[in-house]
PDB file of N, CA and C in Angstrom:
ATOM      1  N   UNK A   1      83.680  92.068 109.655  1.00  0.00           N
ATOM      2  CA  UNK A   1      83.346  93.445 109.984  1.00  0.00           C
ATOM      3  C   UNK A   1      83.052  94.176 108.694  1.00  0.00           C
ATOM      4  N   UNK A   2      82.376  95.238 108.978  1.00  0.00           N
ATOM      5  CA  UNK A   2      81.760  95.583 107.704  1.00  0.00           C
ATOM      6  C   UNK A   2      82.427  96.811 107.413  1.00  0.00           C
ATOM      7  N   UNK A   3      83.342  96.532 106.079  1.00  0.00           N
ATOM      8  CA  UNK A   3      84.469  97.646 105.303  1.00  0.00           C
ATOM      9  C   UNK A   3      84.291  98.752 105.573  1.00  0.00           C
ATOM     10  N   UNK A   4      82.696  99.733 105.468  1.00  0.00           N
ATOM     11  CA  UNK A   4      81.979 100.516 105.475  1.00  0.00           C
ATOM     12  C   UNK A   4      82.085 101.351 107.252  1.00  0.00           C
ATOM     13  N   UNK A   5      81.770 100.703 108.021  1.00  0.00           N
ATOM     14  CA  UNK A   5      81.784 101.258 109.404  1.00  0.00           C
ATOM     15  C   UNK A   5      83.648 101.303 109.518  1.00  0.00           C
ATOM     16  N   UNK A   6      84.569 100.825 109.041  1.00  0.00           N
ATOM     17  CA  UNK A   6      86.147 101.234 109.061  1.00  0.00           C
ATOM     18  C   UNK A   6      86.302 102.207 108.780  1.00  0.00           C
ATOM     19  N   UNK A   7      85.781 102.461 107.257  1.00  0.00           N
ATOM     20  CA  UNK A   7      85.751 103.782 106.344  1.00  0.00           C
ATOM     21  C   UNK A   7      85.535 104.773 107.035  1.00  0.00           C
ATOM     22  N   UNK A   8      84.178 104.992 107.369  1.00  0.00           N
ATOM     23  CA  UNK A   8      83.207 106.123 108.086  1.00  0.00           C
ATOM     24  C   UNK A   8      83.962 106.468 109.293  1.00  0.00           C
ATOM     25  N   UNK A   9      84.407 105.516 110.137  1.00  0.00           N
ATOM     26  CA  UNK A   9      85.291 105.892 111.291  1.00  0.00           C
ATOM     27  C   UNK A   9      86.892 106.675 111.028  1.00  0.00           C
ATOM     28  N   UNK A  10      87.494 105.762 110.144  1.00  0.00           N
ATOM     29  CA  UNK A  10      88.802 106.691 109.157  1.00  0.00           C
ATOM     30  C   UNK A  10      88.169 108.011 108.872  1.00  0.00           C
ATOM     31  N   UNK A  11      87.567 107.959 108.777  1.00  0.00           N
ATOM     32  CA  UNK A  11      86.569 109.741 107.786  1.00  0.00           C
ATOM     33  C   UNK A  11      86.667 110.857 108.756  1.00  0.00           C
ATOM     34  N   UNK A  12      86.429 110.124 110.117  1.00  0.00           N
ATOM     35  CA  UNK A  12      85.821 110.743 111.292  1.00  0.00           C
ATOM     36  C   UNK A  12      86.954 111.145 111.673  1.00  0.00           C
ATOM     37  N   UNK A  13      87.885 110.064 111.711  1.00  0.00           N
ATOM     38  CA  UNK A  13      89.070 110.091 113.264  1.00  0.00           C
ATOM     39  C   UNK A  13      89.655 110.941 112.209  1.00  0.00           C
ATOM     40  N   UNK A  14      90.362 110.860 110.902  1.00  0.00           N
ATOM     41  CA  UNK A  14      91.566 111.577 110.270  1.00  0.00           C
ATOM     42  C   UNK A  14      90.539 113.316 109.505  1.00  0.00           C
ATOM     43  N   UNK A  15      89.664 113.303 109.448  1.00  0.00           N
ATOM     44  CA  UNK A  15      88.663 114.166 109.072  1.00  0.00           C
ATOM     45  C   UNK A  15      89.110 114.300 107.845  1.00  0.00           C
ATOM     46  N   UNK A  16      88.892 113.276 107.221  1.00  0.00           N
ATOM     47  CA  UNK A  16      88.583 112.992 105.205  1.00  0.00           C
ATOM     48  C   UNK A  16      87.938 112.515 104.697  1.00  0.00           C
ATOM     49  N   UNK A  17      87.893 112.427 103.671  1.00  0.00           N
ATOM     50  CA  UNK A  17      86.500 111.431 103.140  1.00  0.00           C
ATOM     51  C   UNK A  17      87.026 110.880 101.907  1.00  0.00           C
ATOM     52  N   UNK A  18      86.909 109.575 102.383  1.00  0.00           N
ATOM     53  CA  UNK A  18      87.530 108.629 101.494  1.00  0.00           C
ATOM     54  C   UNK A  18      85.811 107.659 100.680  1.00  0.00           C
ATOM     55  N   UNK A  19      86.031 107.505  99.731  1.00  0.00           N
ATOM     56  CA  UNK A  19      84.819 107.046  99.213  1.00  0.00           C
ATOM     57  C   UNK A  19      84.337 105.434 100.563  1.00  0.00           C
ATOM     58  N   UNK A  20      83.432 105.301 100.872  1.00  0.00           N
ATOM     59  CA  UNK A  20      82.554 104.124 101.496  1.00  0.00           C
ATOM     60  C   UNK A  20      83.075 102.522 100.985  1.00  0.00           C
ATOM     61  N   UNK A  21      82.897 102.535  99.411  1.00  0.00           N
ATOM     62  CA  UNK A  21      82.820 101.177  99.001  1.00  0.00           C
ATOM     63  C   UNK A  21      84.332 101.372  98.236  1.00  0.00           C
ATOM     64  N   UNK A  22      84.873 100.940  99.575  1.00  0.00           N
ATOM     65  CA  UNK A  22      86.165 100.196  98.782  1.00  0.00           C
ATOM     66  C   UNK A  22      86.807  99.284  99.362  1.00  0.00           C
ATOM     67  N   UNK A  23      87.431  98.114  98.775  1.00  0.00           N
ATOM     68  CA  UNK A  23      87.940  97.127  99.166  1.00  0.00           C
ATOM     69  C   UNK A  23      89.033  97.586 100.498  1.00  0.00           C
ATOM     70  N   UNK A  24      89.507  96.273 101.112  1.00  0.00           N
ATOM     71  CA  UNK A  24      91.244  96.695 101.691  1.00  0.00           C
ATOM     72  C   UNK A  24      92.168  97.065 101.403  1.00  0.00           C
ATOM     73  N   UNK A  25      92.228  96.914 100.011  1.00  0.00           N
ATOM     74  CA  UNK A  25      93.671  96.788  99.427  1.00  0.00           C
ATOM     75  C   UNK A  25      93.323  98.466  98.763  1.00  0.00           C
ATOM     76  N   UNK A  26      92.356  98.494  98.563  1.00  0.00           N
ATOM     77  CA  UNK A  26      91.985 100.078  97.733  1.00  0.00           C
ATOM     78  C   UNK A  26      92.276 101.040  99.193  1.00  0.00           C
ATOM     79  N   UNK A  27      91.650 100.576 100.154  1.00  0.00           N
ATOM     80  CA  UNK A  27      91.458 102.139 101.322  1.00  0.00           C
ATOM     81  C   UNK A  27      93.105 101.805 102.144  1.00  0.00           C
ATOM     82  N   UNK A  28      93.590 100.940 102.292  1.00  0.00           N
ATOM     83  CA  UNK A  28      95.259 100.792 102.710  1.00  0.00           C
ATOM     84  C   UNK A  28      96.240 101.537 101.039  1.00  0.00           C
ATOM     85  N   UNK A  29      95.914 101.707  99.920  1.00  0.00           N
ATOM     86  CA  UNK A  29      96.545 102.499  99.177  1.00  0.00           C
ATOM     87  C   UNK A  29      96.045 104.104  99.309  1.00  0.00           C
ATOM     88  N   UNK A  30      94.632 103.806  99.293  1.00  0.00           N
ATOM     89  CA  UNK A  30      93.943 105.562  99.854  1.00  0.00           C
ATOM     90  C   UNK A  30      95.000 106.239 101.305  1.00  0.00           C
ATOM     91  N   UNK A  31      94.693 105.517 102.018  1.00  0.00           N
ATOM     92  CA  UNK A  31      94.723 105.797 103.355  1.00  0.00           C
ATOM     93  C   UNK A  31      96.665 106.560 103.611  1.00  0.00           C
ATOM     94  N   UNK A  32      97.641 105.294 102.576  1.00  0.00           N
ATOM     95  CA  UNK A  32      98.639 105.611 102.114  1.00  0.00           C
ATOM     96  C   UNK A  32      99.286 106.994 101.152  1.00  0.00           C
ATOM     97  N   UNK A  33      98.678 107.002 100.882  1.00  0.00           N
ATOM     98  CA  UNK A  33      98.671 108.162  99.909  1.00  0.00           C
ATOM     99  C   UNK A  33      98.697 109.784 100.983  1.00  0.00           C
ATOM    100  N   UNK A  34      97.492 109.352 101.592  1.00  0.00           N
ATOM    101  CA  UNK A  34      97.428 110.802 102.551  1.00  0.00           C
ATOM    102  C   UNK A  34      98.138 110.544 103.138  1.00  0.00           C
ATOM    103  N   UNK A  35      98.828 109.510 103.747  1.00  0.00           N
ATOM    104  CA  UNK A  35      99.790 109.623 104.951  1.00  0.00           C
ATOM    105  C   UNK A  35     100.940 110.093 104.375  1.00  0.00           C
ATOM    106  N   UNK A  36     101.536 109.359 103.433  1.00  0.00           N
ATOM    107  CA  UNK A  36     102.642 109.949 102.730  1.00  0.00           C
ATOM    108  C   UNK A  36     102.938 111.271 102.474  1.00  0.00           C
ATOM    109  N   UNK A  37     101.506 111.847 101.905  1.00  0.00           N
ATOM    110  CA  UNK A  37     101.315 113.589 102.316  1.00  0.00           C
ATOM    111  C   UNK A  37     101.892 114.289 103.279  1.00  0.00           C
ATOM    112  N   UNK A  38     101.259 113.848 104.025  1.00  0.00           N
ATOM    113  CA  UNK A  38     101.245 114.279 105.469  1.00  0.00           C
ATOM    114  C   UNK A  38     102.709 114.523 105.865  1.00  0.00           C
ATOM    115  N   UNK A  39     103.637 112.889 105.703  1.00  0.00           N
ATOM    116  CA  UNK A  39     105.098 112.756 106.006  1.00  0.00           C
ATOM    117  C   UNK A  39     105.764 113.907 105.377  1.00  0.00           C
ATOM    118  N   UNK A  40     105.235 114.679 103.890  1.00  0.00           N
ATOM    119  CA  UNK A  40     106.184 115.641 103.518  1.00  0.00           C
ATOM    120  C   UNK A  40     105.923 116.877 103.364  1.00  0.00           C
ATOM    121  N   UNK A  41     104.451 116.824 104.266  1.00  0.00           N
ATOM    122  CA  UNK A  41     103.866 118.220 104.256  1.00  0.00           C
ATOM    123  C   UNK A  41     103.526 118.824 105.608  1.00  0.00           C
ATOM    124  N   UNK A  42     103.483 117.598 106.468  1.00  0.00           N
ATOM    125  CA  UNK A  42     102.601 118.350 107.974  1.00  0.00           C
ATOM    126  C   UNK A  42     102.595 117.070 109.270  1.00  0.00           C
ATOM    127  N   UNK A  43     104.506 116.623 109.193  1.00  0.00           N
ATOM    128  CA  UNK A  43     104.443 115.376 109.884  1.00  0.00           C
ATOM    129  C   UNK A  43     103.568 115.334 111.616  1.00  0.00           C
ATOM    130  N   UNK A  44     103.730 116.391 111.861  1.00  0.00           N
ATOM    131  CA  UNK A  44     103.240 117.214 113.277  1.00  0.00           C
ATOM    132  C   UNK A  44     101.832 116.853 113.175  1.00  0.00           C
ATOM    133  N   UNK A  45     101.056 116.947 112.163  1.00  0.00           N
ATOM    134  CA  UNK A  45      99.746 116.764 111.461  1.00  0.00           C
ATOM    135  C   UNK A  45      99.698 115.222 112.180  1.00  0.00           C
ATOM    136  N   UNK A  46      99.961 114.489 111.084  1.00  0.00           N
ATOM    137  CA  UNK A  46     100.569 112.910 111.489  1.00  0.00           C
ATOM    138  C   UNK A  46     100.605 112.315 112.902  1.00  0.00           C
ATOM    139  N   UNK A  47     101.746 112.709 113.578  1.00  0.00           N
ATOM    140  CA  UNK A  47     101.888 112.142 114.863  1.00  0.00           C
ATOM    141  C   UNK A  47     100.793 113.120 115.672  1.00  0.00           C
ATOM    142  N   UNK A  48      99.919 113.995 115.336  1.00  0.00           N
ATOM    143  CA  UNK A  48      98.924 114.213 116.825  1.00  0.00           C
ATOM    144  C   UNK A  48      97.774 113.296 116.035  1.00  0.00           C
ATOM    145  N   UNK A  49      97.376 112.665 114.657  1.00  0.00           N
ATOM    146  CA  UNK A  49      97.028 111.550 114.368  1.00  0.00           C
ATOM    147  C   UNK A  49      96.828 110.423 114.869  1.00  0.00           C
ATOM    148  N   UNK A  50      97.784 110.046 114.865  1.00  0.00           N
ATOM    149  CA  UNK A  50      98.319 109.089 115.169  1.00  0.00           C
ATOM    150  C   UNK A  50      98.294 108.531 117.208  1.00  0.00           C
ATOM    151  N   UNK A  51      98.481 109.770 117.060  1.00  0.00           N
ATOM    152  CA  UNK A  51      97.934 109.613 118.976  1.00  0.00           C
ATOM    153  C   UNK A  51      96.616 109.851 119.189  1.00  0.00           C
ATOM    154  N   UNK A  52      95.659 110.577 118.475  1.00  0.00           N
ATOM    155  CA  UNK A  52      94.396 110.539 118.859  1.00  0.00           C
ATOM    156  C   UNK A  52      93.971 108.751 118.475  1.00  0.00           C
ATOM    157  N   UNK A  53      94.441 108.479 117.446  1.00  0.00           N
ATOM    158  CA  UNK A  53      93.651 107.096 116.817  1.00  0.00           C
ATOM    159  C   UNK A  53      94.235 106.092 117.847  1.00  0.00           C
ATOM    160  N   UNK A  54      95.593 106.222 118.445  1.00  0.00           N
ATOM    161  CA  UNK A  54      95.934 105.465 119.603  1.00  0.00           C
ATOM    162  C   UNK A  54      96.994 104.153 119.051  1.00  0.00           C
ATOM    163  N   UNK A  55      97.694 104.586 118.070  1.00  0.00           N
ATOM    164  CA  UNK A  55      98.208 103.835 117.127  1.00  0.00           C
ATOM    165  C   UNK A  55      99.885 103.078 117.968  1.00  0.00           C
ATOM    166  N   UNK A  56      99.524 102.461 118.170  1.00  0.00           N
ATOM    167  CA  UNK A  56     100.572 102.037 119.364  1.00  0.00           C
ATOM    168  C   UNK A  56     102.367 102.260 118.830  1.00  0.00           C
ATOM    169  N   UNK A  57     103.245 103.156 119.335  1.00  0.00           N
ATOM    170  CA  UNK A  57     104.498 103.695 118.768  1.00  0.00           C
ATOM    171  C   UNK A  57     105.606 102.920 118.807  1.00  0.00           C
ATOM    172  N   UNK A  58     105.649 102.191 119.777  1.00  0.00           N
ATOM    173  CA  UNK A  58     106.854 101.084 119.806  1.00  0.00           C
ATOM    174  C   UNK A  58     106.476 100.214 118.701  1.00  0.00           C
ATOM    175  N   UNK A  59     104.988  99.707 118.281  1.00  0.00           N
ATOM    176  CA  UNK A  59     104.780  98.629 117.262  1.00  0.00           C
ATOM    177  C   UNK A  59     105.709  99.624 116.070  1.00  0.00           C
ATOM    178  N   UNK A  60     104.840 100.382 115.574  1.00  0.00           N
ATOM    179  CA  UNK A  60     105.302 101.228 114.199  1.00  0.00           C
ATOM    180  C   UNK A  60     106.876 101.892 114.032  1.00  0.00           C
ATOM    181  N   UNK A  61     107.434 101.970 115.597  1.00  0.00           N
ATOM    182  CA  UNK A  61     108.988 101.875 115.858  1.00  0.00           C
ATOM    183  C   UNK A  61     109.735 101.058 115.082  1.00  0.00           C
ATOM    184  N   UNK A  62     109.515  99.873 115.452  1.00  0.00           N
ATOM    185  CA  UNK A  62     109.576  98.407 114.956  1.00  0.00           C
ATOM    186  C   UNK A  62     109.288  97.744 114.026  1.00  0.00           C
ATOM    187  N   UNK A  63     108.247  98.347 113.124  1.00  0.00           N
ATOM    188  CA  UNK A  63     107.867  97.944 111.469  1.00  0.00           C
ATOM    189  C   UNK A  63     108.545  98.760 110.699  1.00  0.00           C
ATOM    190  N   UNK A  64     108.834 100.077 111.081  1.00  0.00           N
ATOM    191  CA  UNK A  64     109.691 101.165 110.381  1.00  0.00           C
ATOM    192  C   UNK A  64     111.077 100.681 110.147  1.00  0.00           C
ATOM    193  N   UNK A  65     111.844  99.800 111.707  1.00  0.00           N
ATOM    194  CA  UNK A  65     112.698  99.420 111.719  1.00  0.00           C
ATOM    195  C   UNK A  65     113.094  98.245 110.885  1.00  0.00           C
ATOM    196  N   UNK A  66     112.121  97.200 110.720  1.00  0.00           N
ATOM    197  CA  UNK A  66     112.423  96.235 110.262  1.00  0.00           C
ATOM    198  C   UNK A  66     112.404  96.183 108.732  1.00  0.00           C
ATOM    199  N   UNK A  67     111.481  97.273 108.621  1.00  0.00           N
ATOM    200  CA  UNK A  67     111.225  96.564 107.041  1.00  0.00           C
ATOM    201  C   UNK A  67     111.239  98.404 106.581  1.00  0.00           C
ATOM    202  N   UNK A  68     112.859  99.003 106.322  1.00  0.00           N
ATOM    203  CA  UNK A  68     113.411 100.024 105.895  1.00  0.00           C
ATOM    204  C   UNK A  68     112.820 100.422 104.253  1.00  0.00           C
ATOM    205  N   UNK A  69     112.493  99.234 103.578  1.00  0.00           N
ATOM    206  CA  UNK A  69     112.950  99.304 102.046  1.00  0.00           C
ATOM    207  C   UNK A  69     110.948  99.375 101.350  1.00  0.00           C
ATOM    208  N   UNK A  70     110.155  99.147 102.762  1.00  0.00           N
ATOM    209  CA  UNK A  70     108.295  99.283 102.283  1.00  0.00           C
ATOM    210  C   UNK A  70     107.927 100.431 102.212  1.00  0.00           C
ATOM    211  N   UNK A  71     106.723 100.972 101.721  1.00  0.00           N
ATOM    212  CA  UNK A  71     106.446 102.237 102.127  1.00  0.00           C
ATOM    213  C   UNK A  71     106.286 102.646 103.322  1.00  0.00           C
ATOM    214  N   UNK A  72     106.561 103.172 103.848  1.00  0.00           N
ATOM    215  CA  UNK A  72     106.149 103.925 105.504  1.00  0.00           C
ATOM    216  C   UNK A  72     104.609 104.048 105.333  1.00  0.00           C
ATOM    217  N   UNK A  73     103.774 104.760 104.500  1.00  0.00           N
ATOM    218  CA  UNK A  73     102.706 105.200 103.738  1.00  0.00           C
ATOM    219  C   UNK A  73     101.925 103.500 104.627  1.00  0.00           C
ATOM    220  N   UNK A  74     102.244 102.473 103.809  1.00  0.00           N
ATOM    221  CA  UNK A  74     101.593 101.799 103.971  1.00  0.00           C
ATOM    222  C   UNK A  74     101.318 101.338 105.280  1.00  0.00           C
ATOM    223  N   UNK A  75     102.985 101.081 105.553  1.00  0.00           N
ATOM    224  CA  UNK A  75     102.984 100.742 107.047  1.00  0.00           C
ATOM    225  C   UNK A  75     101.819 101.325 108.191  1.00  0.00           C
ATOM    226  N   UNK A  76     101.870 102.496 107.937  1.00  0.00           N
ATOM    227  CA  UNK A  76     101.201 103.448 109.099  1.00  0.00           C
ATOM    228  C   UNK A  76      99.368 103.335 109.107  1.00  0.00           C
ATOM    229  N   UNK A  77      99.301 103.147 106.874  1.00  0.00           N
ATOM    230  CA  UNK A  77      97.981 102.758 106.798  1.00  0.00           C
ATOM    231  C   UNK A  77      97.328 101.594 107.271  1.00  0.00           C
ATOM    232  N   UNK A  78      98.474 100.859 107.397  1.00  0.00           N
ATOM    233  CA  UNK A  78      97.944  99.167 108.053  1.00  0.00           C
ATOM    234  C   UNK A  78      97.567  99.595 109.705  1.00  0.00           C
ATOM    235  N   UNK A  79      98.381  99.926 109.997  1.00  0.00           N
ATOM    236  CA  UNK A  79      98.485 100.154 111.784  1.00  0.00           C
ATOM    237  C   UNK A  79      96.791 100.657 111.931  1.00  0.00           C
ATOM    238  N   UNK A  80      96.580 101.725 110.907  1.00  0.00           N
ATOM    239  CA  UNK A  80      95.426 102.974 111.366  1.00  0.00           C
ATOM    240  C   UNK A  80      94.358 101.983 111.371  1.00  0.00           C
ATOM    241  N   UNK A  81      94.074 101.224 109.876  1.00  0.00           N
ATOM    242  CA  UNK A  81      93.069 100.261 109.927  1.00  0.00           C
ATOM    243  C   UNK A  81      92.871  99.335 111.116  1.00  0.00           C
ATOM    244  N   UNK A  82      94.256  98.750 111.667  1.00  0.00           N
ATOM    245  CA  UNK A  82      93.802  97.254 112.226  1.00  0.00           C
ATOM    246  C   UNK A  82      93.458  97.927 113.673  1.00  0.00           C
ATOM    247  N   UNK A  83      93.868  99.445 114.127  1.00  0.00           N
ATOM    248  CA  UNK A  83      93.456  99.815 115.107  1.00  0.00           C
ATOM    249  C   UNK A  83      92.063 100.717 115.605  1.00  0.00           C
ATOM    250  N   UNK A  84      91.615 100.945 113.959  1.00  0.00           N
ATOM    251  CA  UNK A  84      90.204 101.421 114.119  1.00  0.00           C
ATOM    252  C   UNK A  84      89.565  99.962 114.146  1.00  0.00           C
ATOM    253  N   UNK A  85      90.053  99.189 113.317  1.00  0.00           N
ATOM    254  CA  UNK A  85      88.809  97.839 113.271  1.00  0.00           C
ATOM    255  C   UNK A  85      88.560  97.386 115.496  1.00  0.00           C
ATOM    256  N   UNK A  86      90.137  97.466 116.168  1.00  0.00           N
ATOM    257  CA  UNK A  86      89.936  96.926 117.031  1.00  0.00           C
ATOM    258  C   UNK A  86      89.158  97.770 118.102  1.00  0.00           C
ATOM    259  N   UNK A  87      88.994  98.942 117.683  1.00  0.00           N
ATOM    260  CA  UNK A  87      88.043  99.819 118.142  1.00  0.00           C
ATOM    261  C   UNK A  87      86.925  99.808 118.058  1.00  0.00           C
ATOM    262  N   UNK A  88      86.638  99.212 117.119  1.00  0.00           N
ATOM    263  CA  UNK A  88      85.152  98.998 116.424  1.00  0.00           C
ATOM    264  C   UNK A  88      84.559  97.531 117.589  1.00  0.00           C
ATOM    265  N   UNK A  89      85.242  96.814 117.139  1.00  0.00           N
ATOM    266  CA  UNK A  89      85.061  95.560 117.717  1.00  0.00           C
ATOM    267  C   UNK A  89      84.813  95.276 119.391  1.00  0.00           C
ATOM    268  N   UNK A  90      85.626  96.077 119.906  1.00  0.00           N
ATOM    269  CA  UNK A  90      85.532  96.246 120.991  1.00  0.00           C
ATOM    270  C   UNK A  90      84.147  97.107 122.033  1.00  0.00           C
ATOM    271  N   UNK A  91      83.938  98.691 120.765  1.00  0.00           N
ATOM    272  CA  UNK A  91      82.560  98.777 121.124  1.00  0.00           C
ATOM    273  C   UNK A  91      81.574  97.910 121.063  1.00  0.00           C
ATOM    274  N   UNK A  92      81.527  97.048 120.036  1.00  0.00           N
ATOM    275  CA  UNK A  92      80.754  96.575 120.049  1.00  0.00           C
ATOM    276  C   UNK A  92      80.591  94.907 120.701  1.00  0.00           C
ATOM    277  N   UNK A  93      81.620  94.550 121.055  1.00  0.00           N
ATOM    278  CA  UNK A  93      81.370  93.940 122.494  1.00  0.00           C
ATOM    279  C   UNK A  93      80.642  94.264 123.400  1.00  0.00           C
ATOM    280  N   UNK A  94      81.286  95.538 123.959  1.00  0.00           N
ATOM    281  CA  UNK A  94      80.705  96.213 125.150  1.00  0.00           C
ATOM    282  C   UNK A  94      78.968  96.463 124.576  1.00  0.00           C
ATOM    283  N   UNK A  95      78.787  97.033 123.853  1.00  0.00           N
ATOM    284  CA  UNK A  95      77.290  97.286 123.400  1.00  0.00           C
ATOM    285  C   UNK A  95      76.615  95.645 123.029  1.00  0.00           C
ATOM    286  N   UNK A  96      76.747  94.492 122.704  1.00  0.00           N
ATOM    287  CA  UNK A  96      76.400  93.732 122.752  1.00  0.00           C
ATOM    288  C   UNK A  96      76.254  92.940 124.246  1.00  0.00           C
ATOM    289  N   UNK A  97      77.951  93.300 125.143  1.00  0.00           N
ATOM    290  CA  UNK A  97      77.030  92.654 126.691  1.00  0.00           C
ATOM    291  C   UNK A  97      76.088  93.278 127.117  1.00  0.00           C
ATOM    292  N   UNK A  98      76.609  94.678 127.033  1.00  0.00           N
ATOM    293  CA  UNK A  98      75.391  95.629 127.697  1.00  0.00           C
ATOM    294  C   UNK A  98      74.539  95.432 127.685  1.00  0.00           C
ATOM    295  N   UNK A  99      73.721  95.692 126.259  1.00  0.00           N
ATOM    296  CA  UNK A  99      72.363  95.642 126.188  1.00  0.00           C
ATOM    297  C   UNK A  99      71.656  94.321 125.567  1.00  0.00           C
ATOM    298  N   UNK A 100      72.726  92.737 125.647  1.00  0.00           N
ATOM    299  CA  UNK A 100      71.429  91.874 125.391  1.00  0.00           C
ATOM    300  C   UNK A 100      71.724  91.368 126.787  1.00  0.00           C
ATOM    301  N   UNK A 101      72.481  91.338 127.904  1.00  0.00           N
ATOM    302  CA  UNK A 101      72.385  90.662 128.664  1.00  0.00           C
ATOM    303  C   UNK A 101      71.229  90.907 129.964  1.00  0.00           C
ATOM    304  N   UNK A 102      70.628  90.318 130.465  1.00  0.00           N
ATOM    305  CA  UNK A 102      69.718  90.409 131.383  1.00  0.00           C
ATOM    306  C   UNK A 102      69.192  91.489 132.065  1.00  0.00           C
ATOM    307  N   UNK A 103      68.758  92.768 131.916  1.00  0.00           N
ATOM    308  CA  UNK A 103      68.468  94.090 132.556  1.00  0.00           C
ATOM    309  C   UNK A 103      69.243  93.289 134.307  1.00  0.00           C
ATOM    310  N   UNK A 104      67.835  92.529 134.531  1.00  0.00           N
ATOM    311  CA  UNK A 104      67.519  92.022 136.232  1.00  0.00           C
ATOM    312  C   UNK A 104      69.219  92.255 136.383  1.00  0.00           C
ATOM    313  N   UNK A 105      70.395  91.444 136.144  1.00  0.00           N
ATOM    314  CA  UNK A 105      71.991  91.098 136.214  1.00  0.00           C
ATOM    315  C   UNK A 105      71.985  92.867 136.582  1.00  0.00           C
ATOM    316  N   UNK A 106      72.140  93.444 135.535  1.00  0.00           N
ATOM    317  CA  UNK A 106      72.945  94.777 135.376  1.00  0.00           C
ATOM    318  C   UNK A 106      72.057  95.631 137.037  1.00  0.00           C
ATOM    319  N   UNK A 107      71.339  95.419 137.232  1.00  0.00           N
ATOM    320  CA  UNK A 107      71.202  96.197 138.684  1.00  0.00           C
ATOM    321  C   UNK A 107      70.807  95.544 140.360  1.00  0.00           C
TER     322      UNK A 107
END
């Protein structure tokens, strides 16, 4: 998947702008950074975040829980990514059956 359409969608869903060309390991420390913000400036900010992007709460319950001593920051940045990527992916399933499969089928 292409780094770039993650980015642009992060940009969109959290309304920031994080530079385009950056690795994983660069936009999961970006992405960290604002969240961490967020945790000590506008957690309310955060969790209606976090529910628009659809970031599933029992998982991040459970990573918070387990692993006390990581950044939270990161934690939450991992979640945001792997759940915009599966967003991504998924449109574009649907837009790939849609429109290469057979018009004649679809009606």
């Amino acid at each position: 998947m292409e780094q770039a359409t993650v980015i642009q969608t992060i940009n969109t869903d959290l309304a920031i702008a994080l530079p385009e060309k950056m690795g994983n390991d660069e936009l999961t420390t970006a992405l960290a950074a604002y969240i961490n913000q967020l945790i000590q400036t506008d957690f309310q900010k955060l969790v209606a975040l976090l529910y628009r992007i659809d970031v599933h709460e029992e998982k991040l319950k459970h990573l918070l829980i387990d692993h006390p001593d990581e950044d939270a920051g990161i934690i939450i940045a991992t979640l945001i990514i792997e759940r915009t990527q599966q967003k991504i992916n998924s449109k574009k399933q649907f837009y790939d059956k849609f429109f290469t499969d057979d018009v004649e089928e679809k009606w």
